[in-house]
C-alpha atoms as a PDB file:
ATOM      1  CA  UNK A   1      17.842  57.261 156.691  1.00  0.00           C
ATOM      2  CA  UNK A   2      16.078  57.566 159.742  1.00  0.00           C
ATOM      3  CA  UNK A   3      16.864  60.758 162.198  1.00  0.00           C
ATOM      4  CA  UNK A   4      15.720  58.854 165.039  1.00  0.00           C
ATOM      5  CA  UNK A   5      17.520  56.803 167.862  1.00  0.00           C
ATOM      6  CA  UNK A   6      17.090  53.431 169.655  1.00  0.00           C
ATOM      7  CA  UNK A   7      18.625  54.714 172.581  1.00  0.00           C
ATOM      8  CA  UNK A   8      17.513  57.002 174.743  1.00  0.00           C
ATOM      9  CA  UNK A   9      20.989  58.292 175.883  1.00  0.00           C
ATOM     10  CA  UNK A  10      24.620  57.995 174.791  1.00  0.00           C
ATOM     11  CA  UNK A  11      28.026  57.388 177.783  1.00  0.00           C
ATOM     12  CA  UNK A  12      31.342  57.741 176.350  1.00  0.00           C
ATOM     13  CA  UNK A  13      34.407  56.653 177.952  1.00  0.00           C
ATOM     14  CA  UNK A  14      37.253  59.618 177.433  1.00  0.00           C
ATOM     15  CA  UNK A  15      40.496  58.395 176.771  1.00  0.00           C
ATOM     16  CA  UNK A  16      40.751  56.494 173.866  1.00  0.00           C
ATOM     17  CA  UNK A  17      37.432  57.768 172.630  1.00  0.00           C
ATOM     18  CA  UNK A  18      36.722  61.244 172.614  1.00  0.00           C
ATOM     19  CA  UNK A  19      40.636  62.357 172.974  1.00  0.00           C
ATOM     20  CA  UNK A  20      43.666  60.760 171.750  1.00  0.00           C
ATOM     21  CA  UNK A  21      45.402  60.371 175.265  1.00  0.00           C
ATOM     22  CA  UNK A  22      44.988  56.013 175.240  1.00  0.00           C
ATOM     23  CA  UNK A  23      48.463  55.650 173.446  1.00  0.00           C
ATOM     24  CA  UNK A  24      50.282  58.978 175.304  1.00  0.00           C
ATOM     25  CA  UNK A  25      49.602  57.752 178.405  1.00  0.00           C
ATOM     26  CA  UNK A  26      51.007  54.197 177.535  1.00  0.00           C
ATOM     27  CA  UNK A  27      54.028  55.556 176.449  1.00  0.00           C
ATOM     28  CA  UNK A  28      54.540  57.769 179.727  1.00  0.00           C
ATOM     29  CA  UNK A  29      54.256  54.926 181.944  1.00  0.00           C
ATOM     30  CA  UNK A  30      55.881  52.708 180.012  1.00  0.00           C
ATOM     31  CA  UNK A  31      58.809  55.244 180.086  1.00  0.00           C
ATOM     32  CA  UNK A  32      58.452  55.190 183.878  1.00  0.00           C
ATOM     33  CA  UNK A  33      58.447  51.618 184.444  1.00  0.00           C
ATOM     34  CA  UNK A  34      61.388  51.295 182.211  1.00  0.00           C
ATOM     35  CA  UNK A  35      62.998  53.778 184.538  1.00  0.00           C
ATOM     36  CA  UNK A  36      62.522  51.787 187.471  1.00  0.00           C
ATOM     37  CA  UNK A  37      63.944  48.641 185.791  1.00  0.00           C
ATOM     38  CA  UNK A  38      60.500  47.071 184.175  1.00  0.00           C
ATOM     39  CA  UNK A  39      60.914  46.868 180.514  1.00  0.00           C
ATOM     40  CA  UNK A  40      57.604  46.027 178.825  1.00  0.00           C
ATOM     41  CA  UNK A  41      56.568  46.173 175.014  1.00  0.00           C
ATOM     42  CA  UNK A  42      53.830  48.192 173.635  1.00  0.00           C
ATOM     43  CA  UNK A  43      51.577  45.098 173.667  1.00  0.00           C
ATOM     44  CA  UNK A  44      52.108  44.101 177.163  1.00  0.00           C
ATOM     45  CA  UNK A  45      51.450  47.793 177.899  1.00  0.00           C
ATOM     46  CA  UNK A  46      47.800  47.478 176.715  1.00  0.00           C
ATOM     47  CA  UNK A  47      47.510  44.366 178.319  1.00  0.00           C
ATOM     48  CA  UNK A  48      48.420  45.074 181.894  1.00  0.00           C
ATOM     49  CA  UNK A  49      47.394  49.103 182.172  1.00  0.00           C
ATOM     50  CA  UNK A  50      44.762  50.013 179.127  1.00  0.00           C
ATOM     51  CA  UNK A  51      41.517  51.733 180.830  1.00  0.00           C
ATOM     52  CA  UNK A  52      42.486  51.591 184.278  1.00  0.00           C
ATOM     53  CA  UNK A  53      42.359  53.902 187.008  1.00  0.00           C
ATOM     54  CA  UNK A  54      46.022  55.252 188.141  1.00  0.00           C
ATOM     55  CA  UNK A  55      45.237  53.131 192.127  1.00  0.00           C
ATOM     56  CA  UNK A  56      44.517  49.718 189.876  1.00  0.00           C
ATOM     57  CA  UNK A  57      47.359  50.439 187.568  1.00  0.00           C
ATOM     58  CA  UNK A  58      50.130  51.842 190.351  1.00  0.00           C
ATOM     59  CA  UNK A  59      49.012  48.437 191.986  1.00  0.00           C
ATOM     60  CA  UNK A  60      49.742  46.207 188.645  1.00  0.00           C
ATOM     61  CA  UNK A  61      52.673  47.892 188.209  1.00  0.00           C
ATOM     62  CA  UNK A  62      53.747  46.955 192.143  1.00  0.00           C
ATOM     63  CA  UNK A  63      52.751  43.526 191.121  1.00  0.00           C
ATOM     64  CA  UNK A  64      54.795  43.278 188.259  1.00  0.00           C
ATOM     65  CA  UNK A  65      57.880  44.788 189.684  1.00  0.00           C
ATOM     66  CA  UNK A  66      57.699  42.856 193.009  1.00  0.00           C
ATOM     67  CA  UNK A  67      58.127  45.706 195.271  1.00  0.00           C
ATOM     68  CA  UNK A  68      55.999  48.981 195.847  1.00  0.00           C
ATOM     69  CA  UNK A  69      56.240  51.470 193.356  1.00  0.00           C
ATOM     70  CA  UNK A  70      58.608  54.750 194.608  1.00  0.00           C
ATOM     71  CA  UNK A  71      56.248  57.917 195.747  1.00  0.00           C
ATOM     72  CA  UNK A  72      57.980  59.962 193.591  1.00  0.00           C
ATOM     73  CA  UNK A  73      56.866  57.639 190.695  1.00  0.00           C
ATOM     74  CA  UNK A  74      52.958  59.129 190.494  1.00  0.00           C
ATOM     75  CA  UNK A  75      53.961  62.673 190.941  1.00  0.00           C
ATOM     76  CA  UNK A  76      56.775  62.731 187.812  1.00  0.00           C
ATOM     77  CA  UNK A  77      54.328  61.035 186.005  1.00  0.00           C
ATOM     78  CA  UNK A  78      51.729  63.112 185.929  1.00  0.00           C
ATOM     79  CA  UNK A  79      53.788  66.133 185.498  1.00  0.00           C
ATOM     80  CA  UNK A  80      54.991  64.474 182.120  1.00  0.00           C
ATOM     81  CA  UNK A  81      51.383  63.458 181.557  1.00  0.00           C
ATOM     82  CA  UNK A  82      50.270  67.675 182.000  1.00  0.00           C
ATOM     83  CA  UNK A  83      53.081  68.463 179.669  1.00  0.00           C
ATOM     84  CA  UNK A  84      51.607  66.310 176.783  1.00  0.00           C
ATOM     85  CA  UNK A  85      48.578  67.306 177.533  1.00  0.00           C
ATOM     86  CA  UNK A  86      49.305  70.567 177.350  1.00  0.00           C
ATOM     87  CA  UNK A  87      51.157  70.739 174.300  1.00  0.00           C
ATOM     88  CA  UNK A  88      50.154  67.392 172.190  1.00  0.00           C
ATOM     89  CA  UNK A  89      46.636  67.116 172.894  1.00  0.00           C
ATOM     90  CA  UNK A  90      44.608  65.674 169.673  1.00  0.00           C
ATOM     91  CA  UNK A  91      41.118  64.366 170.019  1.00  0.00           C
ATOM     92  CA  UNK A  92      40.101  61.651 168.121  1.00  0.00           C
ATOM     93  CA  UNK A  93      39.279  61.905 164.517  1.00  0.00           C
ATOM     94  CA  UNK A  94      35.650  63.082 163.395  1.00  0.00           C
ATOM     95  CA  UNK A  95      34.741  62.398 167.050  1.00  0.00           C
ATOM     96  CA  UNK A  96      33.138  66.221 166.955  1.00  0.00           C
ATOM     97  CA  UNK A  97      31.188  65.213 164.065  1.00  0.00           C
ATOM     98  CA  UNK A  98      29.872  62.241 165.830  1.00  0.00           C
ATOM     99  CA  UNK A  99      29.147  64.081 168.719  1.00  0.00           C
ATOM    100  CA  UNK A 100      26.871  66.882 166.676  1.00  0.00           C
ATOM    101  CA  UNK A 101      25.130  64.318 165.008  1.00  0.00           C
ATOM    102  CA  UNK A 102      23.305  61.986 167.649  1.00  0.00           C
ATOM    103  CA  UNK A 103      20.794  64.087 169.180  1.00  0.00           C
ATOM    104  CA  UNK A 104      20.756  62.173 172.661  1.00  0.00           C
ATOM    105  CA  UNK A 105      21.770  63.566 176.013  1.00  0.00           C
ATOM    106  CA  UNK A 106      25.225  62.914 176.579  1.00  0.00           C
ATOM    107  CA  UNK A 107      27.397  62.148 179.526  1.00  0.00           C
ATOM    108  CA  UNK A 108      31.315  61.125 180.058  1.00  0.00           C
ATOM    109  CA  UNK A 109      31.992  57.833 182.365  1.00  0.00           C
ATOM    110  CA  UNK A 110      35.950  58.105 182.866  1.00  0.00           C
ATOM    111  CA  UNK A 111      37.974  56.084 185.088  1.00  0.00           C
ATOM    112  CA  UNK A 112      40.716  58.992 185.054  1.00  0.00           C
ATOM    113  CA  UNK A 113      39.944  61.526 187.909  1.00  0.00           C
ATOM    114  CA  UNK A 114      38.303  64.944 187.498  1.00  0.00           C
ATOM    115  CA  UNK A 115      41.136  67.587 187.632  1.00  0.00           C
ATOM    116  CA  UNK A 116      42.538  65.600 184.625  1.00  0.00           C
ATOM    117  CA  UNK A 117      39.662  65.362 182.723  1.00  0.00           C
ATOM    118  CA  UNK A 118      38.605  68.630 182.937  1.00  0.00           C
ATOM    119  CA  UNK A 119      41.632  69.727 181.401  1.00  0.00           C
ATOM    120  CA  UNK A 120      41.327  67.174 178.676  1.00  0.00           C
ATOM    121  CA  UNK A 121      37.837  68.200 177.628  1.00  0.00           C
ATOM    122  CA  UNK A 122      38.584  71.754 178.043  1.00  0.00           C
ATOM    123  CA  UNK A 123      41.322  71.945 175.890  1.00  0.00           C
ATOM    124  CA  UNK A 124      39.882  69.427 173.681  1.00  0.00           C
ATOM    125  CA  UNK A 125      36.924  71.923 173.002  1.00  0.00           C
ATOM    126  CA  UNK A 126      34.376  68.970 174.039  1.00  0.00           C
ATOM    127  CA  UNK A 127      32.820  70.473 177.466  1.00  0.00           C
ATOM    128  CA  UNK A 128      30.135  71.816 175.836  1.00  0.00           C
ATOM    129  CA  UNK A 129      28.696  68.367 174.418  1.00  0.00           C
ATOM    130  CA  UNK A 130      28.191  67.069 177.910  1.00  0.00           C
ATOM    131  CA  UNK A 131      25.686  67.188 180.558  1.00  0.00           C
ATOM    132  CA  UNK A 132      27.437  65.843 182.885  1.00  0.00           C
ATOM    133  CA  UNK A 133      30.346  63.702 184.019  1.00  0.00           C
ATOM    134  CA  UNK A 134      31.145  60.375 186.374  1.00  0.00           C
ATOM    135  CA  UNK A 135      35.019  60.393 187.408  1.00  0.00           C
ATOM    136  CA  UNK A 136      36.715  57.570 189.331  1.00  0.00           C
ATOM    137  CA  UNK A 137      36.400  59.517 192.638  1.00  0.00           C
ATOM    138  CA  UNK A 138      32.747  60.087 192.329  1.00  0.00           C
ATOM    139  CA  UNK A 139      32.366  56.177 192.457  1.00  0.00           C
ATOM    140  CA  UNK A 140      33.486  53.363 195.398  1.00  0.00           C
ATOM    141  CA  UNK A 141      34.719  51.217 192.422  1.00  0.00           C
ATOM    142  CA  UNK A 142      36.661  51.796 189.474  1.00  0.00           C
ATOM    143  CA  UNK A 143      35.821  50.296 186.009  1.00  0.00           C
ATOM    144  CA  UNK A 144      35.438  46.765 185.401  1.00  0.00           C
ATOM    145  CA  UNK A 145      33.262  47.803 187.640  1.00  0.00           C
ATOM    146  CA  UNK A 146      29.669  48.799 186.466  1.00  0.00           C
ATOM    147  CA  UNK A 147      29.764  51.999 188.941  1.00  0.00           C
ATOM    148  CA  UNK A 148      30.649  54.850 186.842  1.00  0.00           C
ATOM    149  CA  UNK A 149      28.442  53.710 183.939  1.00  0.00           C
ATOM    150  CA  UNK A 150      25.754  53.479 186.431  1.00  0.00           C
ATOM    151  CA  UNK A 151      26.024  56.611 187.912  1.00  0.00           C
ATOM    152  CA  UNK A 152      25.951  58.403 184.552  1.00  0.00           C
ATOM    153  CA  UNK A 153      22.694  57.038 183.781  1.00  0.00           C
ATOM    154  CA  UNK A 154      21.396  57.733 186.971  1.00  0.00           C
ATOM    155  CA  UNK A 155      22.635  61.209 186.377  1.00  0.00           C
ATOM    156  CA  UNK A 156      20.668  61.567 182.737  1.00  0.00           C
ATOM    157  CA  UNK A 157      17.680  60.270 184.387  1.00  0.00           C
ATOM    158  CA  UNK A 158      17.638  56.911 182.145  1.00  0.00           C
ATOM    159  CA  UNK A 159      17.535  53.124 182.257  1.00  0.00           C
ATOM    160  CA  UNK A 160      21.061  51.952 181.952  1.00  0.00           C
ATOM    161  CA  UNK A 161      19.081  49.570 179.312  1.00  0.00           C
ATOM    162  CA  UNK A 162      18.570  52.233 177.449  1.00  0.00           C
ATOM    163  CA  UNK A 163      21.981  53.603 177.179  1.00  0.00           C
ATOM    164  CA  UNK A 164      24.523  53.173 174.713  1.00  0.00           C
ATOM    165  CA  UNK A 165      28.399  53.183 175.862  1.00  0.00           C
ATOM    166  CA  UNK A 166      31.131  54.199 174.011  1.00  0.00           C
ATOM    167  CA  UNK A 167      33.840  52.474 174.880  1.00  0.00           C
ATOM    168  CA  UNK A 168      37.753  50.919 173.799  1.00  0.00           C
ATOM    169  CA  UNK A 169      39.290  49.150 176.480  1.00  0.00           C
ATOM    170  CA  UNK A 170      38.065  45.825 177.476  1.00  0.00           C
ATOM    171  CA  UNK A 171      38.022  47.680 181.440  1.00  0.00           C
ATOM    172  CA  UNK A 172      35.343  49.541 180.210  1.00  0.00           C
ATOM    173  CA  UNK A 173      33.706  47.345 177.799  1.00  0.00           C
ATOM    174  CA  UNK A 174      33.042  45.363 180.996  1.00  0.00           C
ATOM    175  CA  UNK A 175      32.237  48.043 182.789  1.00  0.00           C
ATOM    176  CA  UNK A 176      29.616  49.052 180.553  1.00  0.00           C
ATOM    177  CA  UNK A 177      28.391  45.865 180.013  1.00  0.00           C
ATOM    178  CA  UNK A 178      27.949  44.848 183.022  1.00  0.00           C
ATOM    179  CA  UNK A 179      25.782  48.049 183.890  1.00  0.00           C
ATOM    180  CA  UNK A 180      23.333  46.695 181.057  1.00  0.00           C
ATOM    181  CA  UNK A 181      24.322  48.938 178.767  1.00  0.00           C
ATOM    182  CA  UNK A 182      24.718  48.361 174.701  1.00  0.00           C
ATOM    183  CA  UNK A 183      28.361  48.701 174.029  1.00  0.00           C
ATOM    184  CA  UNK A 184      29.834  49.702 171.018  1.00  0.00           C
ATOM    185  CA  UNK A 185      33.569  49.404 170.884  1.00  0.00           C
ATOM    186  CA  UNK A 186      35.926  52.042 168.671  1.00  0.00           C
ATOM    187  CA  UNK A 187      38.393  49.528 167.736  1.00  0.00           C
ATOM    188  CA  UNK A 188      41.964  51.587 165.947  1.00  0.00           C
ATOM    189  CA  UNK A 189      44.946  49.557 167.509  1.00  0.00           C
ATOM    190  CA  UNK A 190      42.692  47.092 169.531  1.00  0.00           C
ATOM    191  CA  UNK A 191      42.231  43.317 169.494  1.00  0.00           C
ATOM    192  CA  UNK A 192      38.727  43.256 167.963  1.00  0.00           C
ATOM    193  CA  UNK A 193      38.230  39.575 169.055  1.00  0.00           C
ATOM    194  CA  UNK A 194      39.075  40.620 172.655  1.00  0.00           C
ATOM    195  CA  UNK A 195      36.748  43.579 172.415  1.00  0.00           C
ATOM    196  CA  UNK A 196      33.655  41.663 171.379  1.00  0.00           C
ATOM    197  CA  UNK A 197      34.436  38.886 173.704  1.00  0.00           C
ATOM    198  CA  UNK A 198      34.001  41.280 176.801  1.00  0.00           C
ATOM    199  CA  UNK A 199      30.876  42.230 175.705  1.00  0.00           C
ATOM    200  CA  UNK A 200      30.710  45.014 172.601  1.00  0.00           C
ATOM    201  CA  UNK A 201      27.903  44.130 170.524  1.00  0.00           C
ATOM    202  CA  UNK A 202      29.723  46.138 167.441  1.00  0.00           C
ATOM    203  CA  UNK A 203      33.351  47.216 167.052  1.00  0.00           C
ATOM    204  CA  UNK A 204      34.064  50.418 164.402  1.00  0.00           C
ATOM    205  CA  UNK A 205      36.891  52.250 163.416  1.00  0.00           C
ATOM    206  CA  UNK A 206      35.886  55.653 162.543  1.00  0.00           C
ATOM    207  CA  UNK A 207      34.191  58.118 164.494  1.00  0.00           C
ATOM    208  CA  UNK A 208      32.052  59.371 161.476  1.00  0.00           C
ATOM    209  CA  UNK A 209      30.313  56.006 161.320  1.00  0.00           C
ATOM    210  CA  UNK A 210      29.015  56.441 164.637  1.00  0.00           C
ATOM    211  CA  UNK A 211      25.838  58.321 164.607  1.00  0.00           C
ATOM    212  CA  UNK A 212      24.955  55.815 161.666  1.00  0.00           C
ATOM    213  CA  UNK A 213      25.691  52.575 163.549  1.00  0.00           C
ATOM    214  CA  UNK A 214      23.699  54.027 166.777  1.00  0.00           C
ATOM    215  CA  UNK A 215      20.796  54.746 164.037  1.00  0.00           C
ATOM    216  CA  UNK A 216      20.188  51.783 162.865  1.00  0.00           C
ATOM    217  CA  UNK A 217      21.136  49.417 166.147  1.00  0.00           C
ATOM    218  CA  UNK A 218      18.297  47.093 166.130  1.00  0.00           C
ATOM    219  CA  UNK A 219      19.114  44.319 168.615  1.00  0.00           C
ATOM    220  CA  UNK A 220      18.355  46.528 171.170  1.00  0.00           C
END
């Protein structure tokens, strides 16, 4: 086993890969859509909303209802969304151990905006593992777009070529890709075929395989 690292740094996306968040905050807007008279399954859920910023996703969610969603709408939301947070928070399993074990500089490229992940990474315990982090607001463009993933590398001082990406959603497996970055996609409760088609090189469902699959990458 070699202790050394094709990369030269390592971006992870946040919800959905370093806390468990992806599937709470489905649930909460699906609960609010349903609310306003838009009943959509699980599935349709991921479809429409999964790794989107809350301006794309309040404007899919306009789209889909056919009129513009209430202002009240964002505000109840993310008071249910600070509730969970606050008292159901889980990371996502052995992603500390993954995190201890590749000795790269690390960096967080979130489409969710800073106050909120902040929180998330504070109460998570995960702060610590960072040097630094790109929120939506710190970019012109949201993911698909490349600029978050972009400005993280710029941020580490590194090629985005040599940066691996850590992603879930095909949002930011575009993203990520499209910056020029390797992506490897954590996979639990995703369409693997969908994944690799937007541009993950590998797809893995534990967290404790990742230092191991970063390793020994070698179509970099």
């Amino acid at each position: 086993m070699t202790n050394t690292f094709p990369f030269k740094a390592v971006i992870f996306d946040c919800d959905g890969v370093l806390v468990d968040t992806e599937h709470m905050t489905n649930i909460l807007w699906q609960k609010g859509l349903n609310e306003l008279g838009l009943e959509l399954s699980y599935e349709q859920m991921l479809h429409y909303f999964a790794g989107k910023s809350v301006a794309d996703n309040l404007q899919q969610a306009a789209e889909l209802l056919g009129y513009p969603v209430p202002e009240s709408f964002q505000q109840k939301l993310y008071q249910r969304f600070v509730h969970e947070l606050q008292t159901n928070l889980q990371t996502i399993s052995n992603i500390e151990y993954a995190l201890q074990n590749i000795a790269l500089p690390k960096a967080v490229a979130t489409n969710t905006q800073r106050e909120s992940l902040k929180l998330k990474l504070t109460r998570a315990r995960l702060t610590d593992y960072f040097l630094d982090a790109v929120c939506v607001e710190d970019v012109d463009a949201a993911k698909p777009a490349p600029d978050v993933y972009l400005e993280a590398a710029r941020r580490l001082n590194t090629n985005p070529q040599d940066c691996a990406a850590i992603e879930d959603s095909v949002v930011g497996i575009r993203a990520a890709a499209a910056a020029g970055m390797t992506v490897f996609a954590y996979a639990p409760g995703m369409n693997i075929q969908d994944q690799l088609a937007a541009g993950a090189v590998i797809t893995f469902d534990d967290m404790i395989n990742l230092p191991e699959l970063l390793r020994n990458y070698t179509g970099y």
